[in-house]
Protein backbone atom coordinates (compact mmCIF):
# COMPACT_ATOMS: atom_id res chain seq x y z
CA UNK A 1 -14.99 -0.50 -16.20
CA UNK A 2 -12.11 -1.87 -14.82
CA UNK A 3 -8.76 1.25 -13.78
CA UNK A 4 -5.96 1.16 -15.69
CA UNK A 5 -2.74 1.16 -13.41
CA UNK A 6 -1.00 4.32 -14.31
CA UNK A 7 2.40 3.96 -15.51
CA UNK A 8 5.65 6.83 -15.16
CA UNK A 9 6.63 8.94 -18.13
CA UNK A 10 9.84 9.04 -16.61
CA UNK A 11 12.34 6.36 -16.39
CA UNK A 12 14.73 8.18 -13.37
CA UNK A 13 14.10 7.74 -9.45
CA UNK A 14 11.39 9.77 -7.99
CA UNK A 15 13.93 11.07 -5.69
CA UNK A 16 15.62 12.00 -8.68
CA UNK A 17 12.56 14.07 -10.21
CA UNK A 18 12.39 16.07 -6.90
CA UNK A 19 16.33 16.99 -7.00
CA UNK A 20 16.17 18.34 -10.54
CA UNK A 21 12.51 19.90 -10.13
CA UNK A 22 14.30 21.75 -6.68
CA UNK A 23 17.59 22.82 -9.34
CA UNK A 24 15.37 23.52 -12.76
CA UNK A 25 13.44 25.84 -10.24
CA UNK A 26 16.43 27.67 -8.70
CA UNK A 27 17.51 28.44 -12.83
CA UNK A 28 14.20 29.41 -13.49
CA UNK A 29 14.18 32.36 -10.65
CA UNK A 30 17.36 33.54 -11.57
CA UNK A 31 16.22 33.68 -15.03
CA UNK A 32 13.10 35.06 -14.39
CA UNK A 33 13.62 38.33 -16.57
CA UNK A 34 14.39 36.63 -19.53
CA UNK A 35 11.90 33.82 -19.95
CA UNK A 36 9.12 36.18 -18.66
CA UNK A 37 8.81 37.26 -22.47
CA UNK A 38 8.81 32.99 -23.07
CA UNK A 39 5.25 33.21 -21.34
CA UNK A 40 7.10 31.86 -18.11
CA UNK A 41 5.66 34.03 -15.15
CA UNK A 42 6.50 34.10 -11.66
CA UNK A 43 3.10 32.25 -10.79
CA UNK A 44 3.76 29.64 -13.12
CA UNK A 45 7.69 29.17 -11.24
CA UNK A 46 5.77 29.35 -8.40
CA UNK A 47 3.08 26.39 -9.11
CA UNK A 48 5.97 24.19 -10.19
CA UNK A 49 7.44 24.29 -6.80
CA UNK A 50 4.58 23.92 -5.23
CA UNK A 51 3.94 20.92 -6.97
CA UNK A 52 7.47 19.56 -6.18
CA UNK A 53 7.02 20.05 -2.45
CA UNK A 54 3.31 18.22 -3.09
CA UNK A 55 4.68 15.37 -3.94
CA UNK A 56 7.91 14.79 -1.53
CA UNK A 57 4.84 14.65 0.54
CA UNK A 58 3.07 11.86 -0.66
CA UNK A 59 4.16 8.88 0.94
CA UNK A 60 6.33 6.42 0.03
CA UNK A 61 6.18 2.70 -1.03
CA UNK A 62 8.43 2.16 1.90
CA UNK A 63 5.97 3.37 4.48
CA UNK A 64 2.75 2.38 3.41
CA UNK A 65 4.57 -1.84 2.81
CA UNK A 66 5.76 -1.09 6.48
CA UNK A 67 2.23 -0.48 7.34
CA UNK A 68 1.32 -3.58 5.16
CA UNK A 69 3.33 -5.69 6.99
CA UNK A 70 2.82 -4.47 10.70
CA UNK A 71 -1.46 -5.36 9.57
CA UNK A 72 -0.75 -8.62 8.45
CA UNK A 73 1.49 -9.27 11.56
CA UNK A 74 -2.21 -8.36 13.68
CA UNK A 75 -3.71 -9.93 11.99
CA UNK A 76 -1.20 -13.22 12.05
CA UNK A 77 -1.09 -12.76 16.17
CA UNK A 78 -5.41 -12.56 16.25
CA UNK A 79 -5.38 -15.60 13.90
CA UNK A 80 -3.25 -17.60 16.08
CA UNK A 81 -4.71 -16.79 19.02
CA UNK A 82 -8.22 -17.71 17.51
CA UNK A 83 -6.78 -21.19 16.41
CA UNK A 84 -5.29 -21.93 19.79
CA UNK A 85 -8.55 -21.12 21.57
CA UNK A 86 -10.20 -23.11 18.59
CA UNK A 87 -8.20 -26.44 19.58
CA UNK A 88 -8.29 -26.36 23.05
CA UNK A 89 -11.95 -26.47 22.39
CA UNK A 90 -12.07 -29.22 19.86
CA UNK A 91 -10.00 -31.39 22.29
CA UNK A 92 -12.24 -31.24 24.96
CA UNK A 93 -14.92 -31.92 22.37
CA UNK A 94 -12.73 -35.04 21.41
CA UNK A 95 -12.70 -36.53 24.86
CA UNK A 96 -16.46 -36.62 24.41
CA UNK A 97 -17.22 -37.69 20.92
CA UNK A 98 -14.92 -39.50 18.52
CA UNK A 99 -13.67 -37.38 15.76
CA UNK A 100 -15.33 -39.37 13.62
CA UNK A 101 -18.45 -39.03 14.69
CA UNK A 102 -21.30 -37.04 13.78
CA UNK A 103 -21.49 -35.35 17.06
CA UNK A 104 -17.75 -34.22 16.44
CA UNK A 105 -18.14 -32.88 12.82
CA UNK A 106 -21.19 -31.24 13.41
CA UNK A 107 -18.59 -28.39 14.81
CA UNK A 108 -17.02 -28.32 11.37
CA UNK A 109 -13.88 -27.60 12.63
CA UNK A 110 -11.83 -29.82 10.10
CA UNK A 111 -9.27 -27.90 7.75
CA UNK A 112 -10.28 -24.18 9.00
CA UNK A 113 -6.59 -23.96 10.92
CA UNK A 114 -4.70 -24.23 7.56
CA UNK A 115 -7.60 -23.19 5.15
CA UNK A 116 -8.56 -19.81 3.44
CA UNK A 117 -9.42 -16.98 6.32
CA UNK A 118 -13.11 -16.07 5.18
CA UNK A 119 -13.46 -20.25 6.31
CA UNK A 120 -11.92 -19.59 9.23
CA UNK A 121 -13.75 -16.85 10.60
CA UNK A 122 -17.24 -18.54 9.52
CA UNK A 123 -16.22 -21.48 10.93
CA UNK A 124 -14.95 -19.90 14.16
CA UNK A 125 -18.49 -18.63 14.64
CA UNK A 126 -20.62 -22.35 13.79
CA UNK A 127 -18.15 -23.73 16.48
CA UNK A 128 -18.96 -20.95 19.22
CA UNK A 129 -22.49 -21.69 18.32
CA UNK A 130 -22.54 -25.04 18.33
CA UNK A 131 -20.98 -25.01 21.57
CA UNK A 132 -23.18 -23.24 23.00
CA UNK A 133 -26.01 -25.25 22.21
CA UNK A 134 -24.25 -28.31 23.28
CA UNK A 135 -22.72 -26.73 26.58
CA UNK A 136 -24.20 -28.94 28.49
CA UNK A 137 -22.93 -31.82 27.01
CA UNK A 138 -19.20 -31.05 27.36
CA UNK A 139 -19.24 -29.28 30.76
CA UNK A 140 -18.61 -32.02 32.66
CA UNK A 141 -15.07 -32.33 30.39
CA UNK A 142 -14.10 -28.91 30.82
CA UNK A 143 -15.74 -26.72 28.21
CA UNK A 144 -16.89 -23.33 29.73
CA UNK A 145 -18.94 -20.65 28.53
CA UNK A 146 -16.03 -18.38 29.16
CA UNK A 147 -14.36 -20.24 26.73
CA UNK A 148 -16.54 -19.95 24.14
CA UNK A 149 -17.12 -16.39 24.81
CA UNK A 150 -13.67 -15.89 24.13
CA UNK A 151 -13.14 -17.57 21.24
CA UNK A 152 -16.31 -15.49 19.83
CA UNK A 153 -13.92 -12.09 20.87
CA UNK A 154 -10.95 -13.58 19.21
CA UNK A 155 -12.93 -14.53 15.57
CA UNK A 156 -14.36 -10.72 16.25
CA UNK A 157 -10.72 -9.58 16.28
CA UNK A 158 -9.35 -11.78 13.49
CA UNK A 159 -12.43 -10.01 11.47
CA UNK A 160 -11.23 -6.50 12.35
CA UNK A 161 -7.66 -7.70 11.87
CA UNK A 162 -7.80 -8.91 8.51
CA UNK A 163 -10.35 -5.99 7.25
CA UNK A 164 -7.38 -3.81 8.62
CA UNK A 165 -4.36 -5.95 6.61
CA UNK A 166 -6.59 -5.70 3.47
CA UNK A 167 -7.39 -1.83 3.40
CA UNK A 168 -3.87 -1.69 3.81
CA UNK A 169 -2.90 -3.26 0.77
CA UNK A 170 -5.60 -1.39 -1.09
CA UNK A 171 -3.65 1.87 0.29
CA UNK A 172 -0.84 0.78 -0.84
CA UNK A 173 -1.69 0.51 -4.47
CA UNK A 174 -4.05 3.73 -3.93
CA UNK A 175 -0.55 5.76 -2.93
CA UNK A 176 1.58 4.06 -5.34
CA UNK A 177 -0.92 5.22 -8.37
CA UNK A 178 -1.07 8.69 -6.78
CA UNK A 179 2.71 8.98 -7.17
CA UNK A 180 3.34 8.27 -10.16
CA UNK A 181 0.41 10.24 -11.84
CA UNK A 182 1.54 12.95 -9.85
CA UNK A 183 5.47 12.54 -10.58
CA UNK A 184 3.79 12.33 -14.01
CA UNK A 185 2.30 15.63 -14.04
CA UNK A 186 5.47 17.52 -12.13
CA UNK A 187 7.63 15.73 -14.79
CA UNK A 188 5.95 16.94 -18.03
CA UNK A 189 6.02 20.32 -16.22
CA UNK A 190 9.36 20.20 -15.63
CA UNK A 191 9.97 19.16 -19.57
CA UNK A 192 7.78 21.92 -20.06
CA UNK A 193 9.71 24.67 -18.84
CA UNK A 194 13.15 23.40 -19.69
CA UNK A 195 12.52 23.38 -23.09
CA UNK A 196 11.20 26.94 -23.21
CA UNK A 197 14.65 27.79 -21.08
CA UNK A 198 16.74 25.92 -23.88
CA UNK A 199 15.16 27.50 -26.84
CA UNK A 200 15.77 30.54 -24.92
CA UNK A 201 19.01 30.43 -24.78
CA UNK A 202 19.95 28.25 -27.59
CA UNK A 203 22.11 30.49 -29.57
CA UNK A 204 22.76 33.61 -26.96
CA UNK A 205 24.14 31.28 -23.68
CA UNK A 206 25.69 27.83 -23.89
CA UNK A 207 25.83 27.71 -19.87
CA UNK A 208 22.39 28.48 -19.51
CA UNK A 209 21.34 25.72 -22.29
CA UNK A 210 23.09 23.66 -20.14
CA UNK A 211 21.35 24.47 -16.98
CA UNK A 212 17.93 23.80 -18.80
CA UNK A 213 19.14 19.88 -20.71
CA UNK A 214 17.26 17.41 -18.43
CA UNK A 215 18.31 13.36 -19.29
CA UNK A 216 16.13 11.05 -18.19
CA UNK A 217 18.33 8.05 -17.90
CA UNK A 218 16.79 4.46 -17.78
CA UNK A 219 17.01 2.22 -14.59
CA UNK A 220 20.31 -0.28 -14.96
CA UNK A 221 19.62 -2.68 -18.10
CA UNK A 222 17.19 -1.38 -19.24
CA UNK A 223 18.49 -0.18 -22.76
CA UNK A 224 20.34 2.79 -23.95
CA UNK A 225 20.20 6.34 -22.60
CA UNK A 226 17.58 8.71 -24.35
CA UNK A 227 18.72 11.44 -26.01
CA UNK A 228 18.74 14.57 -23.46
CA UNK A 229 15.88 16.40 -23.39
């Protein structure tokens, strides 16, 4: 069955959560006496923390597009450097055999520069091989084994290039799920606990209700601001 991509329960900046997790938490030590009868203990104060400081360090979308981007810039040099290597080859080919001819298409090199990358890489292959059964045939216009040895290495790299760009993208959308269900989980914590601090002091401290109100406001246009919670 196909995941679900998780969604926040919050509408503020993550950087946001953390800075009123870090304050809620400094109110709840100081306050420690008095909620302690709420069913707040010190090892509960002390698991919300820790699960602030768990997620400032999960990483952010920032890094893990950064590494994104440097694997499809690999894998953009090795894919180049393939396609160079593949028409130098084809033009010697082409000083040999028309590219019209069977001889010529029987490398099925037509289309792979500008078409999808899985045709590429196959097609980088049925070249090597087909120039290596035909080595003899194109020698005497320049085509080398060393050639075709190389262009073998460079469709090996493109491979490991574009495996690399795509488990990037999958750990990008791995992280960015993370986040949020675990923003989710330190924000209904944080709810959690304020409203036991606000029904504690509800009618005895109006400062200390105060500390406790979290509002969740929504990102710009996006509608009215919720109540405070």
């Amino acid at each position: 069955m196909r995941q679900t991509q998780p969604t926040p329960l919050f509408n503020m900046a993550q950087s946001e959560l953390i800075r009123l997790s870090f304050e809620k938490h400094g109110y709840l030590v100081r306050d420690a006496a008095d909620l302690a009868a709420r069913g707040i203990t010190p090892a509960r104060v002390a698991a919300f923390d820790k699960q602030r400081q768990d997620f400032e360090l999960l990483p952010t979308d920032i890094e893990l597009d950064a590494a994104k981007q440097n694997a499809t810039l690999a894998k953009e040099k090795a894919q180049a450097t393939a396609v160079t290597q593949l028409q130098g080859i084809m033009g010697i080919v082409g000083t040999v055999h028309d590219a019209r001819s069977a001889s010529y298409k029987m490398f099925g090199s037509a289309g792979l520069a500008n078409g999808p990358e899985a045709d590429l890489y196959v097609g980088l292959l049925r070249v090597v091989r087909v120039g290596r059964a035909h080595l003899a045939e194109y020698a005497g216009a320049g085509l080398t084994a060393a050639m075709l040895d190389e262009l073998a290495a460079s469709a090996a790299v493109f491979l490991e290039r574009l495996g690399q760009q795509q488990d990037a993208e999958s750990a990008r959308g791995r992280a960015a799920d993370a986040r949020i269900l675990a923003g989710n989980a330190l924000y209904e914590e944080l709810i959690d606990l304020c409203a036991i601090g606000k029904a504690r002091y509800a009618t005895t401290d109006a400062r200390k209700y105060e500390d406790y109100v979290v509002t969740d406001a929504p990102a710009p246009g996006a509608g009215p601001v919720p109540p405070k919670a």
